[in-house]
C-alpha atoms as a PDB file:
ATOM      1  CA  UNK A   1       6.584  45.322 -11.326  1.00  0.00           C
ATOM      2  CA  UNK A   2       7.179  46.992 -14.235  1.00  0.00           C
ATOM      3  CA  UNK A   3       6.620  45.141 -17.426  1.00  0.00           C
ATOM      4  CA  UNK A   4       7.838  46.926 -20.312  1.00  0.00           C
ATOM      5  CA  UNK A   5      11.484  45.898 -21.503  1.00  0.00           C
ATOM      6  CA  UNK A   6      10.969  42.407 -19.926  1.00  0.00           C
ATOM      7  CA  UNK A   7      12.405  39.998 -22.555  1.00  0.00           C
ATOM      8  CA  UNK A   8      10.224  37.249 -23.738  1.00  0.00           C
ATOM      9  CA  UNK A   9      13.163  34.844 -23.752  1.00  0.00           C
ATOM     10  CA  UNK A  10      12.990  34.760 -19.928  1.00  0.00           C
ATOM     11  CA  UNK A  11       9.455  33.660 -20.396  1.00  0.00           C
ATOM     12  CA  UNK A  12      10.490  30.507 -22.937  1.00  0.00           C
ATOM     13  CA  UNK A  13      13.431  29.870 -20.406  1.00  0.00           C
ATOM     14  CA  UNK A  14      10.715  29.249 -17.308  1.00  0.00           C
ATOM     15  CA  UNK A  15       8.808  27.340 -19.753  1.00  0.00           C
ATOM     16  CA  UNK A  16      11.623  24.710 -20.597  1.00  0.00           C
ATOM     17  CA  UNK A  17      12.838  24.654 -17.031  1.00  0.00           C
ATOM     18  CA  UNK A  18       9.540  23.660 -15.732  1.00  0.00           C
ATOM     19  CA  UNK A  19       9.482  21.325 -18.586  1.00  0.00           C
ATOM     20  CA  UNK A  20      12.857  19.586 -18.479  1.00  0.00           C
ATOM     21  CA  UNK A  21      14.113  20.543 -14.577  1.00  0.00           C
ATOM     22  CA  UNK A  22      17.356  20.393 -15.577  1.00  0.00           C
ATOM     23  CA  UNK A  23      19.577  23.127 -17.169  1.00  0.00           C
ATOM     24  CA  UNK A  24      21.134  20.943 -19.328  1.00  0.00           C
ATOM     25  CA  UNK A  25      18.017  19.524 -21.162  1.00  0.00           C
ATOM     26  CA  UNK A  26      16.364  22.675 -21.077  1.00  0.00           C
ATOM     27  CA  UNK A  27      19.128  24.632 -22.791  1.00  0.00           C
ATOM     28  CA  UNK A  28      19.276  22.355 -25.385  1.00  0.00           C
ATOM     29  CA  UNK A  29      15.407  22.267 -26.007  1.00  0.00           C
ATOM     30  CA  UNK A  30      15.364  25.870 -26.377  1.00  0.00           C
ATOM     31  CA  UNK A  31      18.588  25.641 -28.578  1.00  0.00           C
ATOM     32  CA  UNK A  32      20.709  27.796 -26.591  1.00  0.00           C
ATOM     33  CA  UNK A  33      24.267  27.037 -24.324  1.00  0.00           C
ATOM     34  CA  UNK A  34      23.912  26.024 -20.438  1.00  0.00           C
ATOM     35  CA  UNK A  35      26.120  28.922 -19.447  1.00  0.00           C
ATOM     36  CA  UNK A  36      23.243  31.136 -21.173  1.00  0.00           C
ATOM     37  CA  UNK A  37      20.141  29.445 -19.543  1.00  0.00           C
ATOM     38  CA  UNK A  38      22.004  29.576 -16.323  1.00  0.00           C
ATOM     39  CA  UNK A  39      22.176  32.956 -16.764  1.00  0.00           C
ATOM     40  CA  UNK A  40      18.491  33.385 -17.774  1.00  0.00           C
ATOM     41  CA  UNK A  41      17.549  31.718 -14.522  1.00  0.00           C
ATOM     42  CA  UNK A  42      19.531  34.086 -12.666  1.00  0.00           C
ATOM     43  CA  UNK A  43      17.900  36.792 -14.209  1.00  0.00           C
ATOM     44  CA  UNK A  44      14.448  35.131 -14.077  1.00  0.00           C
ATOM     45  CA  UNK A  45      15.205  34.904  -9.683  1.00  0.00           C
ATOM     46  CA  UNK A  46      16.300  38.617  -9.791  1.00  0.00           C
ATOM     47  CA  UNK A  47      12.990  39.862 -11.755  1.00  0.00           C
ATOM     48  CA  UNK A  48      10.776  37.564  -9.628  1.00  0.00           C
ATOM     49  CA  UNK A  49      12.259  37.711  -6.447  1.00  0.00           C
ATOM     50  CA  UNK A  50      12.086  34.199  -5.706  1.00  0.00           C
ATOM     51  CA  UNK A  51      15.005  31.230  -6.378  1.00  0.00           C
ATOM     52  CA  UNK A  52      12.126  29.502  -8.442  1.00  0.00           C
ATOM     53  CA  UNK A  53      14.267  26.251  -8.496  1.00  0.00           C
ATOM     54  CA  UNK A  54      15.965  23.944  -6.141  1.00  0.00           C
ATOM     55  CA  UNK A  55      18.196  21.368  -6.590  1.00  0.00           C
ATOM     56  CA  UNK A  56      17.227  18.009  -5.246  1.00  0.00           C
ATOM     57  CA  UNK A  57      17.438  14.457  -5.658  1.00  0.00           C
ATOM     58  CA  UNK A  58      15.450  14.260  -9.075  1.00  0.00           C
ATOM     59  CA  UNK A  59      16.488  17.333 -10.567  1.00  0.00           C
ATOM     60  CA  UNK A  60      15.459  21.263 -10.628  1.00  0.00           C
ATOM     61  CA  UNK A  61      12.671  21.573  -7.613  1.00  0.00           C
ATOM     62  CA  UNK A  62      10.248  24.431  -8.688  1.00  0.00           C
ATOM     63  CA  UNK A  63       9.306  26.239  -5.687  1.00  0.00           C
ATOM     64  CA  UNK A  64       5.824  27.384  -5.039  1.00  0.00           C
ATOM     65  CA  UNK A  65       6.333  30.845  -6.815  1.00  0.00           C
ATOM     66  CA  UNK A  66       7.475  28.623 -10.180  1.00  0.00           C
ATOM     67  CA  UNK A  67       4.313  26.243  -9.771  1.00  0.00           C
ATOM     68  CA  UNK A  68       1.730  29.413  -9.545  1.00  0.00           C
ATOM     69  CA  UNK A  69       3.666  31.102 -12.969  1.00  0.00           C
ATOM     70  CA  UNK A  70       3.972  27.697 -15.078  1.00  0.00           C
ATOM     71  CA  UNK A  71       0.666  27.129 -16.129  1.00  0.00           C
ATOM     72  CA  UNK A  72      -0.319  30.923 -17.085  1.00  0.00           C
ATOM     73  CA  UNK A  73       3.084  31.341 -18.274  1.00  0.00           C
ATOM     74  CA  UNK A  74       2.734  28.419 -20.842  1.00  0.00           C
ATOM     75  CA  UNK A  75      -0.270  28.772 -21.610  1.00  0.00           C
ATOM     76  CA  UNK A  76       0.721  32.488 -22.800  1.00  0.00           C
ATOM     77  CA  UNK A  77       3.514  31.375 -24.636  1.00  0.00           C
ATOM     78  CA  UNK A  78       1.576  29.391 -26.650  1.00  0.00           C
ATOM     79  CA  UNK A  79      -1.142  32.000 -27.642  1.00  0.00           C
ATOM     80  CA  UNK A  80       2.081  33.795 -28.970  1.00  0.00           C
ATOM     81  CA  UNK A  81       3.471  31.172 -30.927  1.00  0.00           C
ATOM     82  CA  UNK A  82      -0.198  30.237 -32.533  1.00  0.00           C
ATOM     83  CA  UNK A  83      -0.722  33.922 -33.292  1.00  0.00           C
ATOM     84  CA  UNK A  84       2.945  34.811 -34.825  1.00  0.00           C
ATOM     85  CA  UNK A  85       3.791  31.066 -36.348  1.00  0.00           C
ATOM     86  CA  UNK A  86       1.644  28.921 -38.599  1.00  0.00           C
ATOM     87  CA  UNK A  87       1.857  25.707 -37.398  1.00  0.00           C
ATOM     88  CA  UNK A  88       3.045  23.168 -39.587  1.00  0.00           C
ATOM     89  CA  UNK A  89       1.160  20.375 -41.096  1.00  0.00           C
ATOM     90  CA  UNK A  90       1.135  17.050 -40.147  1.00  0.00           C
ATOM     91  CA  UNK A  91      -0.220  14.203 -42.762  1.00  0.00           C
ATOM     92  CA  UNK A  92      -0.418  10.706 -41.332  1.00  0.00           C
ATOM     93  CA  UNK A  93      -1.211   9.255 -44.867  1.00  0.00           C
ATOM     94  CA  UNK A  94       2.381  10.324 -46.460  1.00  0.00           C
ATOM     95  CA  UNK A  95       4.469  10.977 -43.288  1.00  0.00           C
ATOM     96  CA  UNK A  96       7.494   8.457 -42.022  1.00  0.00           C
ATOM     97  CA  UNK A  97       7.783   8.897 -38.590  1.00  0.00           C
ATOM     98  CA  UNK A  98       8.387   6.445 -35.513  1.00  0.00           C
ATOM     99  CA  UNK A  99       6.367   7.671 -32.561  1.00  0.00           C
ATOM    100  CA  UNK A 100       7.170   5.707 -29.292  1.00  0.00           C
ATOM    101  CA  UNK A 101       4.450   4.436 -26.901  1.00  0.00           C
ATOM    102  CA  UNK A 102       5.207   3.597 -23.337  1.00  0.00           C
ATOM    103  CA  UNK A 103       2.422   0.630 -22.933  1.00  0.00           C
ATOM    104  CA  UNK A 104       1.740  -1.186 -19.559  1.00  0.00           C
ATOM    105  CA  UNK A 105       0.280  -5.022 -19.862  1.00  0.00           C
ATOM    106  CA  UNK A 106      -3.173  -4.075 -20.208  1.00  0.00           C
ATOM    107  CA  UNK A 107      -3.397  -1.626 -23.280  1.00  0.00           C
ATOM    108  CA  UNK A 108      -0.343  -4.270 -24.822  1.00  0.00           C
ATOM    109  CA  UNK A 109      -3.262  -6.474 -24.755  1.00  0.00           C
ATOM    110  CA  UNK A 110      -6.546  -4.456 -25.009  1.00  0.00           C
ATOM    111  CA  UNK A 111      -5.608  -1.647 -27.455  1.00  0.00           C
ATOM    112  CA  UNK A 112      -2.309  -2.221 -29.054  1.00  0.00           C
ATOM    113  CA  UNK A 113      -3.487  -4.629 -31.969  1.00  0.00           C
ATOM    114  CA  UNK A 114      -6.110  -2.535 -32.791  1.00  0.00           C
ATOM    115  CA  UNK A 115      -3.876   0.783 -33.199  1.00  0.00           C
ATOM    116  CA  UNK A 116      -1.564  -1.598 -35.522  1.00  0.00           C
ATOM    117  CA  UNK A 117      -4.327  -2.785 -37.834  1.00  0.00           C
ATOM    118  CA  UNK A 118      -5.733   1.411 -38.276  1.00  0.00           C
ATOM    119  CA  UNK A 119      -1.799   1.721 -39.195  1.00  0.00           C
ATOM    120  CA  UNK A 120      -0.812  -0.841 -41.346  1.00  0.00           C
ATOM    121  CA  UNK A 121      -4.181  -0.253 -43.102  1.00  0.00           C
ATOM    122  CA  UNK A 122      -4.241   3.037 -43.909  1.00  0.00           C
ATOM    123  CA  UNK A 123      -0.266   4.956 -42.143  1.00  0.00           C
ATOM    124  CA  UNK A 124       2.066   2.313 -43.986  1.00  0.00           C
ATOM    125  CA  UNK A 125       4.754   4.979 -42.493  1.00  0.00           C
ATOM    126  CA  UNK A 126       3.782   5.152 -39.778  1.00  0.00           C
ATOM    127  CA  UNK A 127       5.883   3.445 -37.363  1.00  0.00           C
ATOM    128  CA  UNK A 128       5.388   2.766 -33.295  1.00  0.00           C
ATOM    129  CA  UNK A 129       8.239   1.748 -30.905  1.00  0.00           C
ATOM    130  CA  UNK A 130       6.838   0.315 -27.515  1.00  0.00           C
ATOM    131  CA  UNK A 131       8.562   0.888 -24.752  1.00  0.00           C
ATOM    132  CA  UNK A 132       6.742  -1.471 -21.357  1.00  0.00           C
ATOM    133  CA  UNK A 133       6.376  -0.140 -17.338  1.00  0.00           C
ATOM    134  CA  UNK A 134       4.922  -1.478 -14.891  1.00  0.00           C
ATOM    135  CA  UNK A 135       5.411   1.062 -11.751  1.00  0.00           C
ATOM    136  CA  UNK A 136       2.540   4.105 -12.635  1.00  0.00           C
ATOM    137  CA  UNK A 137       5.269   6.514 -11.941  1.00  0.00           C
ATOM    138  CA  UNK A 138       7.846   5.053 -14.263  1.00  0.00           C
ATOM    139  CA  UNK A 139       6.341   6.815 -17.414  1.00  0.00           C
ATOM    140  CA  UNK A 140       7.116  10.297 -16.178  1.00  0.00           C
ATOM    141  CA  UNK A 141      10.816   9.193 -15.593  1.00  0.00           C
ATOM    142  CA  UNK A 142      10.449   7.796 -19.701  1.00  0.00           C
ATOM    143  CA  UNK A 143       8.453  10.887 -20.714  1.00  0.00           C
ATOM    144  CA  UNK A 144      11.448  13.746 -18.899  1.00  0.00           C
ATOM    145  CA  UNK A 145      13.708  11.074 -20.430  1.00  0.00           C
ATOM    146  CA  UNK A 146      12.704  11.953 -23.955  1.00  0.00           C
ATOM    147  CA  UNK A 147      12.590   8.249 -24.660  1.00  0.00           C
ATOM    148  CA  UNK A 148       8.794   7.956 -25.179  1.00  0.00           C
ATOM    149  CA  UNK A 149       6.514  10.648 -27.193  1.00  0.00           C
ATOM    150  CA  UNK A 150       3.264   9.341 -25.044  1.00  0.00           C
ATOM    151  CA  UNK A 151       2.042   6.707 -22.420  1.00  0.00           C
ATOM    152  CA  UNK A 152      -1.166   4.554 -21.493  1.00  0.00           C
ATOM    153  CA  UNK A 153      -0.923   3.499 -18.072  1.00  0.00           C
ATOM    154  CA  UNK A 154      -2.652   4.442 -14.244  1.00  0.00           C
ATOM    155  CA  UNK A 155      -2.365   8.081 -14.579  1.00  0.00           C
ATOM    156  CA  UNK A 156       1.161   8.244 -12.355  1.00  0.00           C
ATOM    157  CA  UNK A 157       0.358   9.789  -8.796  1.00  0.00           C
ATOM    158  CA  UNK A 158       1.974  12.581  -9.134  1.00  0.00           C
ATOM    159  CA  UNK A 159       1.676  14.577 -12.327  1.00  0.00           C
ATOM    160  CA  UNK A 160       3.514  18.138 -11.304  1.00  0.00           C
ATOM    161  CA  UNK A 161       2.204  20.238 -14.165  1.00  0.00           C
ATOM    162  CA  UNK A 162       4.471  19.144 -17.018  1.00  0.00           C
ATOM    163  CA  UNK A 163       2.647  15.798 -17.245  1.00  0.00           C
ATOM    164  CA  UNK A 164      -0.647  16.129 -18.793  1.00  0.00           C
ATOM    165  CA  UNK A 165      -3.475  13.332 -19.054  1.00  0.00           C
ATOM    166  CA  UNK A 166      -6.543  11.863 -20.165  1.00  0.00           C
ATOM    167  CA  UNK A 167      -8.693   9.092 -19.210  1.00  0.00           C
ATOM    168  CA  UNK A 168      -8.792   7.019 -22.548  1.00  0.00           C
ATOM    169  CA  UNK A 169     -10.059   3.141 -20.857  1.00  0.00           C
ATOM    170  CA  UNK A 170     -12.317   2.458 -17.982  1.00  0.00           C
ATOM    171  CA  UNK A 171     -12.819  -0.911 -17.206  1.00  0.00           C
ATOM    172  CA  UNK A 172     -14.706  -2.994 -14.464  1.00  0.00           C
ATOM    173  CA  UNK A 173     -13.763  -5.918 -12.035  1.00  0.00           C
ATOM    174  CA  UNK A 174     -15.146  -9.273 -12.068  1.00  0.00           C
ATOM    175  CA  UNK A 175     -13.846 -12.432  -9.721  1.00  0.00           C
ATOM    176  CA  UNK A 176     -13.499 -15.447 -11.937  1.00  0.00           C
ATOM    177  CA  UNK A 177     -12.775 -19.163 -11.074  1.00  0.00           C
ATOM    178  CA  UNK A 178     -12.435 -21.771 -13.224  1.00  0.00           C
ATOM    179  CA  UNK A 179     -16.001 -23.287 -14.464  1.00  0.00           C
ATOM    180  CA  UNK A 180     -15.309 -26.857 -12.888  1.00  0.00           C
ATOM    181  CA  UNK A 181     -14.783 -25.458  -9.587  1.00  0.00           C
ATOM    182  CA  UNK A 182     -17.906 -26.043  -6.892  1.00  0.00           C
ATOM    183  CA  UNK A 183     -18.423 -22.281  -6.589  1.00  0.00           C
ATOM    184  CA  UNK A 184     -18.702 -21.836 -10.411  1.00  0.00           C
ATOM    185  CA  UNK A 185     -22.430 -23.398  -9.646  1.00  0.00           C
ATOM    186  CA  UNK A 186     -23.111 -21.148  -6.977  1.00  0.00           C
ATOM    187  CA  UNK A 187     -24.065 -17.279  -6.063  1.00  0.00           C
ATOM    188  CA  UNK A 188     -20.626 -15.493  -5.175  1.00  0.00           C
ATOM    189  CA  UNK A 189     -21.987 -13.843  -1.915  1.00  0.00           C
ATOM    190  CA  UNK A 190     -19.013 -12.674   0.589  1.00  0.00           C
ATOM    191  CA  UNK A 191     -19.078 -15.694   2.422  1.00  0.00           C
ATOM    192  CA  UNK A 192     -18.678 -17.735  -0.537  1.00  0.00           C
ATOM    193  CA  UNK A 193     -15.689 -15.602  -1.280  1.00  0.00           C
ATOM    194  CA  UNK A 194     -13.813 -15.593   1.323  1.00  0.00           C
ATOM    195  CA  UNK A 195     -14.160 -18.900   1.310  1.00  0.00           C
ATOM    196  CA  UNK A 196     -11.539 -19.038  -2.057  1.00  0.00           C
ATOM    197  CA  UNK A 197      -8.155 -18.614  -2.144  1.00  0.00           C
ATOM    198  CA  UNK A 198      -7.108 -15.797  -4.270  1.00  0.00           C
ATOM    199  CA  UNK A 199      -4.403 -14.421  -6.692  1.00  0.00           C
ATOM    200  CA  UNK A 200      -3.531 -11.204  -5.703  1.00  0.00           C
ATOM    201  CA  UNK A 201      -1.755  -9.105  -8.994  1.00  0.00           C
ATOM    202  CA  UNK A 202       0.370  -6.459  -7.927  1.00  0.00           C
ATOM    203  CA  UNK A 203       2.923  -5.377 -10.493  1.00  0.00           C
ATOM    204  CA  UNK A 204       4.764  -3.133  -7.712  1.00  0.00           C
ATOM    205  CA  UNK A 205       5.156  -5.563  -5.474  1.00  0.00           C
ATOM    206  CA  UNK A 206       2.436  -4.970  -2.904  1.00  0.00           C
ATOM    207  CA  UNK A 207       1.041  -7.505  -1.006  1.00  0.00           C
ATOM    208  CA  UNK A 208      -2.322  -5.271  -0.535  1.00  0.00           C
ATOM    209  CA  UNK A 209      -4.657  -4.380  -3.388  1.00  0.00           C
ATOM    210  CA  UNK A 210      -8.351  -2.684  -3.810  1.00  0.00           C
ATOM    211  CA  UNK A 211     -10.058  -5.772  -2.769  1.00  0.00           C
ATOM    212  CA  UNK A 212      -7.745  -5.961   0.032  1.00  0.00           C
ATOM    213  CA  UNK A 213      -8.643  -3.084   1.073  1.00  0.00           C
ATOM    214  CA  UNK A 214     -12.056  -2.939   0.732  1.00  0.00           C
ATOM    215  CA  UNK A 215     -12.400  -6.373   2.990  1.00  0.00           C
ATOM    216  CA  UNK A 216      -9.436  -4.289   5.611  1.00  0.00           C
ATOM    217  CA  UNK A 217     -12.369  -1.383   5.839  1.00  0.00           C
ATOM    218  CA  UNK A 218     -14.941  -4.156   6.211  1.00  0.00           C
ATOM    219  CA  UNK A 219     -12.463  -5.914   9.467  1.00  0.00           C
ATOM    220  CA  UNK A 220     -12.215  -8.732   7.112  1.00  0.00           C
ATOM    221  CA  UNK A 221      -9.190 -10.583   5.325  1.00  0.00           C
ATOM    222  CA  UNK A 222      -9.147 -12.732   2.450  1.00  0.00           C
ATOM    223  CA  UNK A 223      -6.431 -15.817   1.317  1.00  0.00           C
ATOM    224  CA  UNK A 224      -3.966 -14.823  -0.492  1.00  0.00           C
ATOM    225  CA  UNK A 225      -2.222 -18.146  -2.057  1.00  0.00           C
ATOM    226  CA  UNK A 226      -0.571 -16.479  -5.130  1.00  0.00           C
ATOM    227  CA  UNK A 227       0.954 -12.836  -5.850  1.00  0.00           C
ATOM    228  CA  UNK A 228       1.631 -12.060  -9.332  1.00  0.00           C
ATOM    229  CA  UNK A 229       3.339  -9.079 -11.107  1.00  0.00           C
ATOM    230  CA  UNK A 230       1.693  -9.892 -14.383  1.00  0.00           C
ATOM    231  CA  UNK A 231      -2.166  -9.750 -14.866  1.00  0.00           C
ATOM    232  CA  UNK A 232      -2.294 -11.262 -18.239  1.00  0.00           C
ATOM    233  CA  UNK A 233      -1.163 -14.823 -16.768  1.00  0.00           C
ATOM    234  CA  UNK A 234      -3.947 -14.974 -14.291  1.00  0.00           C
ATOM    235  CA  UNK A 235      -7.091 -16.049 -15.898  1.00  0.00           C
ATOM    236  CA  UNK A 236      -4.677 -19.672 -17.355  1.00  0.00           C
ATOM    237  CA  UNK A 237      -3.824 -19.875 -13.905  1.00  0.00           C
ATOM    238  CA  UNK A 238      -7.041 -19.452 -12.425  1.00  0.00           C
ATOM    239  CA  UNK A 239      -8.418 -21.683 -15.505  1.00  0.00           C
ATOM    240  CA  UNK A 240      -5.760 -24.750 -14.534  1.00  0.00           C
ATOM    241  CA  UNK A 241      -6.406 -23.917 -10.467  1.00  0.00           C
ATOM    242  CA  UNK A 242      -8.514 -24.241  -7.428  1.00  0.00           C
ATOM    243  CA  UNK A 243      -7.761 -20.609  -7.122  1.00  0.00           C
ATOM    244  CA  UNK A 244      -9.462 -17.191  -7.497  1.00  0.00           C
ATOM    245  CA  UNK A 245      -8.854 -13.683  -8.789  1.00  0.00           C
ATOM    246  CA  UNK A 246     -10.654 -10.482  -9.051  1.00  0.00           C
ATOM    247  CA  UNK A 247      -9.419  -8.877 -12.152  1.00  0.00           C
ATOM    248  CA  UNK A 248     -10.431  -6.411 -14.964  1.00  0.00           C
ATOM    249  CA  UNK A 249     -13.418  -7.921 -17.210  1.00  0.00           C
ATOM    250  CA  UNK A 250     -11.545  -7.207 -20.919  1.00  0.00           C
ATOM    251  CA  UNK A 251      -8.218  -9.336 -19.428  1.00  0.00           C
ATOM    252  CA  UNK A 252     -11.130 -11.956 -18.410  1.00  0.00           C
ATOM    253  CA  UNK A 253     -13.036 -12.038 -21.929  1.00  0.00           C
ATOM    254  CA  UNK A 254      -9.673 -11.776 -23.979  1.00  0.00           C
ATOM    255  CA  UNK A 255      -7.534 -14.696 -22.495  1.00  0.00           C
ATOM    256  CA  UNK A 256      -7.856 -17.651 -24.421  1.00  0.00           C
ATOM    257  CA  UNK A 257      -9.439 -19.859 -21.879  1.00  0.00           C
ATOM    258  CA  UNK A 258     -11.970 -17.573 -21.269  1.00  0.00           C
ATOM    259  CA  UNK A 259     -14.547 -20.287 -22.274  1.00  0.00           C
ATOM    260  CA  UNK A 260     -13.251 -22.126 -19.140  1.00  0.00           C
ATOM    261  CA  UNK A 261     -13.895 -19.726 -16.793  1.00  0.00           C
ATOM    262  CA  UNK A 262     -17.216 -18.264 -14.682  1.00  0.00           C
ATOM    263  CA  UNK A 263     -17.710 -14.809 -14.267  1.00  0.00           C
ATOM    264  CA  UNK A 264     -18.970 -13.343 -11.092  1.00  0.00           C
ATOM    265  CA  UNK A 265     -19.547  -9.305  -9.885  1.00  0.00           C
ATOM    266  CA  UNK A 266     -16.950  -9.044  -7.094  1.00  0.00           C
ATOM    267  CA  UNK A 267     -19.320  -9.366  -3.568  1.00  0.00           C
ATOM    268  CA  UNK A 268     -17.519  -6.086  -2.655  1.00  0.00           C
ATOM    269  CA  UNK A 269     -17.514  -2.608  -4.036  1.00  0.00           C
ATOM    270  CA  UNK A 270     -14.727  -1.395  -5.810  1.00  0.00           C
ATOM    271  CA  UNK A 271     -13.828   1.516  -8.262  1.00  0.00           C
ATOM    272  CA  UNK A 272     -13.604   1.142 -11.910  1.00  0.00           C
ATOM    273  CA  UNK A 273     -10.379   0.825 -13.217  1.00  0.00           C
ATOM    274  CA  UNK A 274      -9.352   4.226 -15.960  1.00  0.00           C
ATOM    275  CA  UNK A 275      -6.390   4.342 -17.397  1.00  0.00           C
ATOM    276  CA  UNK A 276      -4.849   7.543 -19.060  1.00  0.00           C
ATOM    277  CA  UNK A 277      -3.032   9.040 -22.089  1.00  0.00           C
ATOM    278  CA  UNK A 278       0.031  10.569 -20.868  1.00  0.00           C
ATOM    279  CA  UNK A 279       2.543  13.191 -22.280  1.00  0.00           C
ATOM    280  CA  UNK A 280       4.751  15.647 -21.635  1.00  0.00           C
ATOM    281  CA  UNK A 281       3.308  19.659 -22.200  1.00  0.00           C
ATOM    282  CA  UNK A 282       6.593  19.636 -24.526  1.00  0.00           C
ATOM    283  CA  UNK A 283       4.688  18.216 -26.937  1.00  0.00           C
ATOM    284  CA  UNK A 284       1.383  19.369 -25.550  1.00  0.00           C
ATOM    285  CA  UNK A 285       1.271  21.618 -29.152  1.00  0.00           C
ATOM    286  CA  UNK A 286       3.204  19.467 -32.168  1.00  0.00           C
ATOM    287  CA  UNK A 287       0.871  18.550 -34.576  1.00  0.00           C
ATOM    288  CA  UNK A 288       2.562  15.068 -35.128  1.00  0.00           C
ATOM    289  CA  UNK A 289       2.586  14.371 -31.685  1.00  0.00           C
ATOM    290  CA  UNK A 290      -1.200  15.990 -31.139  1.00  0.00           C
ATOM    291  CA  UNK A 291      -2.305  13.831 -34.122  1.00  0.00           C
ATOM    292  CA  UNK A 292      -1.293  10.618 -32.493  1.00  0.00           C
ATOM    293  CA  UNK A 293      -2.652  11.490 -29.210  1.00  0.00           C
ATOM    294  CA  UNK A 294      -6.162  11.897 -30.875  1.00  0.00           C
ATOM    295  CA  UNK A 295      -5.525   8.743 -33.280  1.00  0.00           C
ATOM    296  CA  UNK A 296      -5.253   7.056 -29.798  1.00  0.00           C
ATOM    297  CA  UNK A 297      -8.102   8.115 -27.839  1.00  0.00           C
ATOM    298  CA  UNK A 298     -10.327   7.594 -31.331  1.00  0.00           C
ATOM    299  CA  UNK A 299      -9.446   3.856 -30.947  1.00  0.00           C
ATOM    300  CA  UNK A 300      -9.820   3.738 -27.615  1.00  0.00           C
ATOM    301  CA  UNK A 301     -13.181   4.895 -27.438  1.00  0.00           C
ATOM    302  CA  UNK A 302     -13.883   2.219 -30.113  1.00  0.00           C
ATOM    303  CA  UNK A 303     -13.620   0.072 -26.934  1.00  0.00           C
END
């Protein structure tokens, strides 16, 4: 292929259609008409040789030809843009900006108050907009949206390139029961818990978790006598209750009847818990948007 003459505009055009998967949005982030991205793509499949994108269900499909060029391809772009454009400042102290912050229950809980206190303290305008999931996968639908600048969540199973992450919170299990239960006295060996009946927290509606299936590759099975969408409602249940649940230890120590419950390590192995910082490479290089990424993971290695 023959490289001189090739204009860069194709290149930025790739870039916001890997981005965006959709004409529409991806005109409009690179600020020109649809008819003229269309167009670009066209020429794009003719330089290439390749369609590059497919229609589907959930927008522009990049084919495996698009997937190979997107990283490379962005990642020149930006080299580029740092070399040919200074990069604007961002000052947290004197800026008034509203950044918005796709949360799921447990960084509500664990981290949110904390990243309110560093603002009020010291970013008085500084604003944040939460926006709550539950589903891992829902904050790439809210990131492509445009209708959240970041996420903390499960890091979504499916990432596809334009979703970047980064494990911010790891966090380990622990089976509670209430401290005036019988087995609150005793040493939680597997008999002794299978012996319980559990709460099982699922907030996509699975009636299967890690413990679950830890026991399933053990040939064993455990009660389930409650399934709950919402993990933060557990340990008052559990406190109140015959019943037990194997949940994260901050969610444990941070309820407030944590003084009425007993602690135990789970009598089965399972995997810590991490969840992620998660954006959209359309922002990957904003210095507003890198600056609260980093304010984030600062106060969530505070943890």
């Amino acid at each position: 292929m023959d490289f001189h003459g090739i204009d860069l505009n194709l290149l930025v055009a790739f870039d916001a259609l890997m981005n965006e998967r959709n004409v529409t949005r991806a005109a409009f982030q690179v600020g020109v008409s649809q008819p003229a991205m269309s167009a670009a793509l066209s020429r794009l499949r003719t330089l290439l040789g390749d369609p590059l994108f497919q229609r589907g269900a959930g927008g522009l499909l990049p084919t495996p030809r698009a997937r190979d060029l997107a990283v490379p391809l962005a990642a020149a772009l930006r080299q580029i843009e740092a070399a040919m454009v200074r990069p604007p400042v961002f000052d947290p102290a004197s800026a008034t900006v509203t950044f918005k912050l796709g949360l799921q229950d447990y960084p509500t809980i664990v981290l949110l108050p904390a990243l309110l206190a560093a603002l009020e303290q010291s970013m008085p305008g500084v604003a944040l907009e939460v926006h709550a999931f539950n589903d891992r996968n829902a904050a790439v639908d809210l990131l492509d949206a445009g209708m959240i600048d970041a996420a903390i969540g499960v890091s979504p199973a499916n990432t596809d390139g334009r979703i970047l992450t980064r494990a911010l919170i790891r966090d380990a299990f622990v089976t509670i029961v209430s401290s005036g239960h019988a087995a609150a006295s005793r040493a939680m060996d597997l008999q002794a818990y299978l012996a319980l009946q559990h709460v099982l927290v699922s907030p996509e509606g699975q009636r299967h978790g890690l413990v679950d299936q830890a026991l399933a590759e053990q040939g064993m099975q455990r009660r389930l006598a409650l399934t709950l969408p919402q993990i933060f409602a557990v340990p008052e249940v559990v406190a109140r209750t015959s019943l037990s649940a194997t949940i994260l230890k901050r969610v444990a120590l941070h309820a407030q009847v944590s003084h009425r419950l007993t602690l135990f390590a789970p009598p089965v192995a399972l995997p810590e818990m991490v969840f992620h910082l998660i954006w959209h490479r359309r922002s990957e290089t904003h210095p507003g948007q890198r600056w609260f990424r980093e304010f984030i993971a600062a106060h969530a290695a505070e943890l």
